[in-house]
N, C-alpha and C. Protein backbone atom coordinates (compact mmCIF):
# COMPACT_ATOMS: atom_id res chain seq x y z
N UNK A 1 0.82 -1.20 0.00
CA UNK A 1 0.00 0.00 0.00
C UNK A 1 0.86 1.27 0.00
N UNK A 2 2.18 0.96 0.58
CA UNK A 2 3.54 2.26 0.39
C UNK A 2 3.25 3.29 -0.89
N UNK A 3 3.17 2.59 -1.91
CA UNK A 3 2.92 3.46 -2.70
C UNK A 3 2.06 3.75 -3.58
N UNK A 4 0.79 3.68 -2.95
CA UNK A 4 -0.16 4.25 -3.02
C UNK A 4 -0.91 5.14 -1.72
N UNK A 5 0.00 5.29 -0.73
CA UNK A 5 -0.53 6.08 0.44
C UNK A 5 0.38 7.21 0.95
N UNK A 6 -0.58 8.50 0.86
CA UNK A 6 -0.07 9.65 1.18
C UNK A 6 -0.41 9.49 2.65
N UNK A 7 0.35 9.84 3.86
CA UNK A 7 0.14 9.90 5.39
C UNK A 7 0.38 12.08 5.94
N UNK A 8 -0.43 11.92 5.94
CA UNK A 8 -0.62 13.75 6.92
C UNK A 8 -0.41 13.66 8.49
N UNK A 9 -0.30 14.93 8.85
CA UNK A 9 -1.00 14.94 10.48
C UNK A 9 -0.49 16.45 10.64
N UNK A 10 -1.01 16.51 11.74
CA UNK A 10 -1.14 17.96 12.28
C UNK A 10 -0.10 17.97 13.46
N UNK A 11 1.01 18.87 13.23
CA UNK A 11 1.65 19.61 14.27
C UNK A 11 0.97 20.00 15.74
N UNK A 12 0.11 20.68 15.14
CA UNK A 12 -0.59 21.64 16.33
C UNK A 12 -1.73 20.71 16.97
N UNK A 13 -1.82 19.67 16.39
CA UNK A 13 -2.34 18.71 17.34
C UNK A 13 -1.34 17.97 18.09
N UNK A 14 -0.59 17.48 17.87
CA UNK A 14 0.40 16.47 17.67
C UNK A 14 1.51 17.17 18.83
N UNK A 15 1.68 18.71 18.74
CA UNK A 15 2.13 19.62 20.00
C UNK A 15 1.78 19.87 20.72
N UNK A 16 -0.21 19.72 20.34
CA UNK A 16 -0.74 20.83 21.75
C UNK A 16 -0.89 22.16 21.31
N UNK A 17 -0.37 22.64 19.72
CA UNK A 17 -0.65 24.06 19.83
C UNK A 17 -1.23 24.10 18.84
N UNK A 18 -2.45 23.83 19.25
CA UNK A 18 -3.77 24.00 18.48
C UNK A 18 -3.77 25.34 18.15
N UNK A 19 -4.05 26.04 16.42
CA UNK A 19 -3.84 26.65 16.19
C UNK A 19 -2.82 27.18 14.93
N UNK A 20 -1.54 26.20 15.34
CA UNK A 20 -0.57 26.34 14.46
C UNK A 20 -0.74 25.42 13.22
N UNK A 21 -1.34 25.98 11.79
CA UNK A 21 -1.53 25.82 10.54
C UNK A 21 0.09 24.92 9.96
N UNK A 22 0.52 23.70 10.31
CA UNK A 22 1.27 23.32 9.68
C UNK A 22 0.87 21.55 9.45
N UNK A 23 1.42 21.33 8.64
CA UNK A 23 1.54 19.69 8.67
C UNK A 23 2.18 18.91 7.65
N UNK A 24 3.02 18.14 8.14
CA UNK A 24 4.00 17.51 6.97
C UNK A 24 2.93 16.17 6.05
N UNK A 25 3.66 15.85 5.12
CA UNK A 25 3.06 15.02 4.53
C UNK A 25 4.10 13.93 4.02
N UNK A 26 3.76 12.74 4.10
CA UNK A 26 5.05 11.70 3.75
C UNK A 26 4.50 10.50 2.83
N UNK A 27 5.32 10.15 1.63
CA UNK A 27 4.48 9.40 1.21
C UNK A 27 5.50 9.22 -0.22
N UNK A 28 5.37 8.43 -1.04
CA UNK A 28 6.11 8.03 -2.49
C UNK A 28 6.41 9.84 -3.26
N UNK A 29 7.22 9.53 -3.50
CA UNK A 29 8.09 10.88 -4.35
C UNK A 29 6.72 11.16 -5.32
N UNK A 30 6.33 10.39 -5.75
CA UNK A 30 5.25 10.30 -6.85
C UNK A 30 4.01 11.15 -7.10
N UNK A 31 3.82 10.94 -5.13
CA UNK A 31 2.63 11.47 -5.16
C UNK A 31 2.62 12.65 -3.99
N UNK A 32 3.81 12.20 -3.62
CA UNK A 32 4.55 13.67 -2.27
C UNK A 32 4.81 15.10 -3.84
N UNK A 33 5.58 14.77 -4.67
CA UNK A 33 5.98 15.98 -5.46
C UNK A 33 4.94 16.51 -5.94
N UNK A 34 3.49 16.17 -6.73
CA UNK A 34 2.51 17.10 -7.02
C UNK A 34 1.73 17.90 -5.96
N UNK A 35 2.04 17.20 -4.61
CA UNK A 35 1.42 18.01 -3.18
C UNK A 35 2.52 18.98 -3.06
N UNK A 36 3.58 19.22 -3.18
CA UNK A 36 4.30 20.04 -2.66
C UNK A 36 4.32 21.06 -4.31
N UNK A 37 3.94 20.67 -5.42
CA UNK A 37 4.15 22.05 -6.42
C UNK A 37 2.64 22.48 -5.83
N UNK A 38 1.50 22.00 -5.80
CA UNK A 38 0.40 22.57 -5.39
C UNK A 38 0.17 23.14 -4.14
N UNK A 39 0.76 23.03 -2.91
CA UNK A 39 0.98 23.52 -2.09
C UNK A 39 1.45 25.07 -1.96
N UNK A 40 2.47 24.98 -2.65
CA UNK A 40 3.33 26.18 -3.18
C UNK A 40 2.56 27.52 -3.97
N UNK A 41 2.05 27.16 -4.56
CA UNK A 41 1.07 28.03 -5.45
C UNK A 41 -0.19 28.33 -4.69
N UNK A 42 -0.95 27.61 -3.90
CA UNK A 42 -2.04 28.44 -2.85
C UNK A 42 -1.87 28.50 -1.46
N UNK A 43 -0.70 28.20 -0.68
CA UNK A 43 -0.30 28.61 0.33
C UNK A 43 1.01 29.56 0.50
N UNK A 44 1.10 30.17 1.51
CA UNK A 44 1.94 30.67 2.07
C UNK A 44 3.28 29.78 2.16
N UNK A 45 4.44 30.10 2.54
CA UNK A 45 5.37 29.02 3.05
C UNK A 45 5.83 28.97 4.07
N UNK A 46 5.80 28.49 5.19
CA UNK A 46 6.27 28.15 6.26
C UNK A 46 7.48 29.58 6.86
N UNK A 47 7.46 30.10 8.01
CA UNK A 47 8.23 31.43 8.07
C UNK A 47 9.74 30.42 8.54
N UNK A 48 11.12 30.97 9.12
CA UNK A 48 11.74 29.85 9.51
C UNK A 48 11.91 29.79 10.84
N UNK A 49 11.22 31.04 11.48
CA UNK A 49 10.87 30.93 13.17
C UNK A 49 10.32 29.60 13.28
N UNK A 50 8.77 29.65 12.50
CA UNK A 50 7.56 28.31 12.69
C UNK A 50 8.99 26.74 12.84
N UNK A 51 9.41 27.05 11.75
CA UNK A 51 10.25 25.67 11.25
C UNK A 51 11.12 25.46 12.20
N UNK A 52 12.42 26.70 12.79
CA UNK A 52 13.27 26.18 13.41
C UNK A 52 12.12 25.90 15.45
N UNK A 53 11.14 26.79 15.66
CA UNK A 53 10.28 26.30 16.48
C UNK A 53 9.83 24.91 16.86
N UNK A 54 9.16 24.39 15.38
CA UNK A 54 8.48 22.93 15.08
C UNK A 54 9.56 22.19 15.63
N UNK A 55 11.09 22.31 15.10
CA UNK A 55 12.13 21.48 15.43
C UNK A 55 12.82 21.14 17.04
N UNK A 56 12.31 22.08 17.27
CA UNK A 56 12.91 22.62 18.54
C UNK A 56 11.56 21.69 19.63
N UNK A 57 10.19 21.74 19.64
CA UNK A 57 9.00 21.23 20.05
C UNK A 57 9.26 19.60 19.66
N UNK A 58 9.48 19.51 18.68
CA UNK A 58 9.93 17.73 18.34
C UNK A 58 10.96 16.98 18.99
N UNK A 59 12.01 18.10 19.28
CA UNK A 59 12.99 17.69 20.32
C UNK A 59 12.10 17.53 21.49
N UNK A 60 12.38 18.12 21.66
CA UNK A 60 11.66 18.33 23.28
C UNK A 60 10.71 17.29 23.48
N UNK A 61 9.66 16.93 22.65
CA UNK A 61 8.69 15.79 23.00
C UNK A 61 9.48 14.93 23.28
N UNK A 62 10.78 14.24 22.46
CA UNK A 62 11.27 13.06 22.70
C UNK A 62 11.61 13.04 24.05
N UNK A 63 11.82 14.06 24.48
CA UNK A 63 12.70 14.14 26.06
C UNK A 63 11.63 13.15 26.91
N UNK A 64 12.64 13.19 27.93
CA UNK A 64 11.17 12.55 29.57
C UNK A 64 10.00 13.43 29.57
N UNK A 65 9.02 13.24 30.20
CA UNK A 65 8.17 13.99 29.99
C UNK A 65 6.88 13.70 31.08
N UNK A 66 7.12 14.22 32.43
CA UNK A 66 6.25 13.87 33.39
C UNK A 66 6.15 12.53 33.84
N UNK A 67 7.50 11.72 33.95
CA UNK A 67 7.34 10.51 34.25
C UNK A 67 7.25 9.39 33.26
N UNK A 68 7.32 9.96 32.11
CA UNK A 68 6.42 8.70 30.67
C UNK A 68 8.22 9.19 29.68
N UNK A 69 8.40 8.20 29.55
CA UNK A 69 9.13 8.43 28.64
C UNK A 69 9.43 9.48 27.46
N UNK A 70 8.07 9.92 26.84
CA UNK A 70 8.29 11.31 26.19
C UNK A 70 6.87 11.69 26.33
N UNK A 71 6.94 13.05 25.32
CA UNK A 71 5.74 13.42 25.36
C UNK A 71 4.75 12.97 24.59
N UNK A 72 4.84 12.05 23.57
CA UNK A 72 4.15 11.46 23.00
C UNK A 72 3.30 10.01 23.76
N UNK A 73 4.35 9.78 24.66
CA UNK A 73 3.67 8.26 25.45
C UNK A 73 3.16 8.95 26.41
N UNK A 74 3.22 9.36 27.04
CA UNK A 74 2.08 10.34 27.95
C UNK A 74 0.99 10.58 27.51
């Protein structure tokens, strides 16, 4: 099914900061490259605060996190 399945999700769910308009998309070159020329043309692009932020929040989840291994198993 690899390659025939595009997979999404939401940051700002996925952080907690509901709100923040981002979300990666992963999936066969095939069908990832016409999402990302169409993307481009009716959205905005990502500022590199948001990006080096996102990176910085992804770290951090992996850390401990109230007892649970990260913030995601919590």
């Amino acid at each position: 099914m690899f390659e025939r399945t595009v997979s999404t999700w939401s940051f700002g769910k996925a952080l907690s900061v509901t709100g923040w308009r981002m979300a990666p998309a992963c999936g066969p070159k095939h069908l990832v490259e016409p999402i990302k020329a169409l993307i481009g043309t009716i959205f905005d692009e990502m500022s590199l605060v948001s990006e080096l932020t996102i990176g910085h929040c992804l770290n951090l989840a992996n850390s401990p996190y109230l007892g649970f291994d990260n913030y995601f198993a919590w």
